[in-house]
N, C-alpha and C. Protein backbone atom coordinates (compact mmCIF):
# COMPACT_ATOMS: atom_id res chain seq x y z
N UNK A 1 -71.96 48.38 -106.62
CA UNK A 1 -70.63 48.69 -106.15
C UNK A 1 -70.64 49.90 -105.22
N UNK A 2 -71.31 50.92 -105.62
CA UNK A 2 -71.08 52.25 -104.85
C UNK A 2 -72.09 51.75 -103.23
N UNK A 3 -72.74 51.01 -103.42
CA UNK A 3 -73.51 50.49 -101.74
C UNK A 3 -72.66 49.95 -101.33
N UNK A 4 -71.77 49.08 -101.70
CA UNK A 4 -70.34 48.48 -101.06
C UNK A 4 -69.17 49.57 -100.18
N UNK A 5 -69.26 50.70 -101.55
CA UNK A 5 -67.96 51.59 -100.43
C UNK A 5 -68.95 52.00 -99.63
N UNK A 6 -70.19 52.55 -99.91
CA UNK A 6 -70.96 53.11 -98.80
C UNK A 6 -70.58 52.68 -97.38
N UNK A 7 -70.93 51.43 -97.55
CA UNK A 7 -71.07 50.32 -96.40
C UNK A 7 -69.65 50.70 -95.68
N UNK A 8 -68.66 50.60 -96.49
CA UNK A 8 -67.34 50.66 -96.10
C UNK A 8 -67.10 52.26 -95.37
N UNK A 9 -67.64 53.09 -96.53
CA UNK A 9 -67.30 54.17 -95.63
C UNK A 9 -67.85 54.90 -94.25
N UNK A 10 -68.97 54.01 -93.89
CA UNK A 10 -69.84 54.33 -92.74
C UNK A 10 -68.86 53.50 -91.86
N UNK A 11 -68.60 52.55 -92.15
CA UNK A 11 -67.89 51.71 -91.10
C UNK A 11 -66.58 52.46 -90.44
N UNK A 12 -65.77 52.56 -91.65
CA UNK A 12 -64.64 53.28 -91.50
C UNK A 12 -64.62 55.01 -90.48
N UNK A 13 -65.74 55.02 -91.29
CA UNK A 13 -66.59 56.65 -90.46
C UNK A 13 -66.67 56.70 -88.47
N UNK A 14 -67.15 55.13 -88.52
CA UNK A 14 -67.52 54.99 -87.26
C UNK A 14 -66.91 54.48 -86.12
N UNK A 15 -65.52 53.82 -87.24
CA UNK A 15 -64.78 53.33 -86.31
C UNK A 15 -63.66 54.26 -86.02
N UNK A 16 -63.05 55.44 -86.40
CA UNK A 16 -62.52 56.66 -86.61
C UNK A 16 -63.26 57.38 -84.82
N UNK A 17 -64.55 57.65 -85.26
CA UNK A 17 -64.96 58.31 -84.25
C UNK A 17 -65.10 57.50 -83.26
N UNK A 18 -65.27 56.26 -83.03
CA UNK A 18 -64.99 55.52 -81.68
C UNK A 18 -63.79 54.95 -80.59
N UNK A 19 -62.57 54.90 -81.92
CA UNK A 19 -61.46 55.46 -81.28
C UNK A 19 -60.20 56.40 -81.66
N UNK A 20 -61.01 57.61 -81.66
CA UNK A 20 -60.33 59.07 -81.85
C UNK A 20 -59.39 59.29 -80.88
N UNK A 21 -59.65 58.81 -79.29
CA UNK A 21 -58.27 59.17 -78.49
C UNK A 21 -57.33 58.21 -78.68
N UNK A 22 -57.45 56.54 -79.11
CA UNK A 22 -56.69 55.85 -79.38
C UNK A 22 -55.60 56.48 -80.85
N UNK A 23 -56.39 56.63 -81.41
CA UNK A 23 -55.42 57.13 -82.97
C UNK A 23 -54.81 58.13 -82.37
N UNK A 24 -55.55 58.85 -81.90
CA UNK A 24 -54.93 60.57 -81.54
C UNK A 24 -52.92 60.44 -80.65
N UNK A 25 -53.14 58.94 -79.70
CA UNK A 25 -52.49 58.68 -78.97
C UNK A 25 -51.15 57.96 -79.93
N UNK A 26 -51.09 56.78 -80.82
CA UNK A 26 -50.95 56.63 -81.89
C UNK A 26 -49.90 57.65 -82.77
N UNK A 27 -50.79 58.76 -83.47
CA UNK A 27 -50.58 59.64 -83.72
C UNK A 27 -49.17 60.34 -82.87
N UNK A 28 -49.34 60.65 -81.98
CA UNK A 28 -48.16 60.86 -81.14
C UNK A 28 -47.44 60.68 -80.86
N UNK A 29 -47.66 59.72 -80.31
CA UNK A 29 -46.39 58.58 -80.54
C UNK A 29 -45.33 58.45 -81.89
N UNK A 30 -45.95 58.70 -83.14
CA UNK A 30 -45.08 58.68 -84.57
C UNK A 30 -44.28 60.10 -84.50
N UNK A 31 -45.12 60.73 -84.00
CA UNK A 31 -44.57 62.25 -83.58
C UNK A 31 -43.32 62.19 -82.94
N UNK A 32 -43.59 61.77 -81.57
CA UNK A 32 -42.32 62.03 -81.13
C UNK A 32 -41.04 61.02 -81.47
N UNK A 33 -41.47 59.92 -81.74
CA UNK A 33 -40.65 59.04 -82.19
C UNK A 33 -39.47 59.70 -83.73
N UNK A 34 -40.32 60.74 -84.42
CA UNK A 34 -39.97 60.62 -85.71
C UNK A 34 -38.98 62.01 -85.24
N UNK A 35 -39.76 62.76 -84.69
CA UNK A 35 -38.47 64.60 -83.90
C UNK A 35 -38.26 64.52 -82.78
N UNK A 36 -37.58 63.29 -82.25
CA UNK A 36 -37.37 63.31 -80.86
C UNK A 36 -36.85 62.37 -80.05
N UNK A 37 -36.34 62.13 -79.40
CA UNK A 37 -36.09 60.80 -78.44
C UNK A 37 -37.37 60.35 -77.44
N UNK A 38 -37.86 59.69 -78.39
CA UNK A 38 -39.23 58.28 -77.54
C UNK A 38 -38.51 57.53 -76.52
N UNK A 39 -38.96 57.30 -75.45
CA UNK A 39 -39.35 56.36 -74.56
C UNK A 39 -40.31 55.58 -74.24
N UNK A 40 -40.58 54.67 -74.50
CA UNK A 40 -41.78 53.89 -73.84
C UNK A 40 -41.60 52.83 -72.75
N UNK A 41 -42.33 52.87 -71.99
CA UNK A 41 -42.31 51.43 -70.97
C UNK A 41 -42.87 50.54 -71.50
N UNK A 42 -43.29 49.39 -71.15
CA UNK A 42 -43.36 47.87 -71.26
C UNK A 42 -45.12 48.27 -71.63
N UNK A 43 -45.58 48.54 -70.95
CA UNK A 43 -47.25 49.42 -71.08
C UNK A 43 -47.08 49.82 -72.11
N UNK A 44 -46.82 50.96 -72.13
CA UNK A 44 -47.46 51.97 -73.61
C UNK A 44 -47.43 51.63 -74.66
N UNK A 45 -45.72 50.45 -74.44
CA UNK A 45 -45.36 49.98 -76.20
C UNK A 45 -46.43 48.97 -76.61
N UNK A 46 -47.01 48.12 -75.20
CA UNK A 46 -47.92 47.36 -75.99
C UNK A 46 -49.40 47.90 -76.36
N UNK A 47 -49.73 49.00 -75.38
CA UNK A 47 -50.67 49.55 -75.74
C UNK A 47 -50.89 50.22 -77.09
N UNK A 48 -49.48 50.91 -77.85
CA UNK A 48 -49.40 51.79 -79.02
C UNK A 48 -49.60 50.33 -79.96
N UNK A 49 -49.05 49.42 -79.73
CA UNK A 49 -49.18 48.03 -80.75
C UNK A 49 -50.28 47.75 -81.25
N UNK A 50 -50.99 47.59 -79.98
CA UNK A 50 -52.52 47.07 -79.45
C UNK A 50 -53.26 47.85 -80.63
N UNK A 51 -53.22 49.03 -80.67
CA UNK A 51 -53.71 50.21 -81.54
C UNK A 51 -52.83 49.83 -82.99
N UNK A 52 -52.01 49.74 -83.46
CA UNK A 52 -51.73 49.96 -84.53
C UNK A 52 -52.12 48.52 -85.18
N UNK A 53 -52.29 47.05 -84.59
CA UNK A 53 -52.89 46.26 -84.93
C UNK A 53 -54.47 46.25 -85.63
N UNK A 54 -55.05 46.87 -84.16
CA UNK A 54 -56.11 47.04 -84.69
C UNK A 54 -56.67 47.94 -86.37
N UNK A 55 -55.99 49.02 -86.35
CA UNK A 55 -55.95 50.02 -87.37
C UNK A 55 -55.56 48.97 -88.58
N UNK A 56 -54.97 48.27 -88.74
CA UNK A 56 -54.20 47.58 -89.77
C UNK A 56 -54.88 46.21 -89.88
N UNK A 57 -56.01 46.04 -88.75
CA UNK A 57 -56.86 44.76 -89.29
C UNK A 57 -58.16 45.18 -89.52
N UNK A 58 -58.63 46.83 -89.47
CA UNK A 58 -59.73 47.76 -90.40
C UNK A 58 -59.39 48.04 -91.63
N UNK A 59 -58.12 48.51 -91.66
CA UNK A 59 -57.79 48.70 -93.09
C UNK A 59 -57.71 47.54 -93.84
């Protein structure tokens, strides 16, 4: 069992650091959305999607 999370947590490890500016971007986005008046264009919203899909088909 514990070689299983291993496995998991290297993965998770690696996919974190490969897209750190994507989350980071992500991240921001919840930011301003949550203290602020968001705007997005037709782009970004699908781009922030694009990202939160992915995140949610690692997890």
């Amino acid at each position: 069992m514990e070689e299983g999370l291993e496995e998991n947590a290297a993965f998770l490890a690696d996919y974190l650091r490969k897209h750190r500016r994507e989350l980071a971007e992500l991240t921001e986005a919840h930011t301003r959305a949550t203290y602020g008046l968001a705007e997005y264009d037709q782009r970004e919203a699908e781009l922030l999607l694009k990202i939160a899909e992915s995140v949610i088909t690692v997890l």
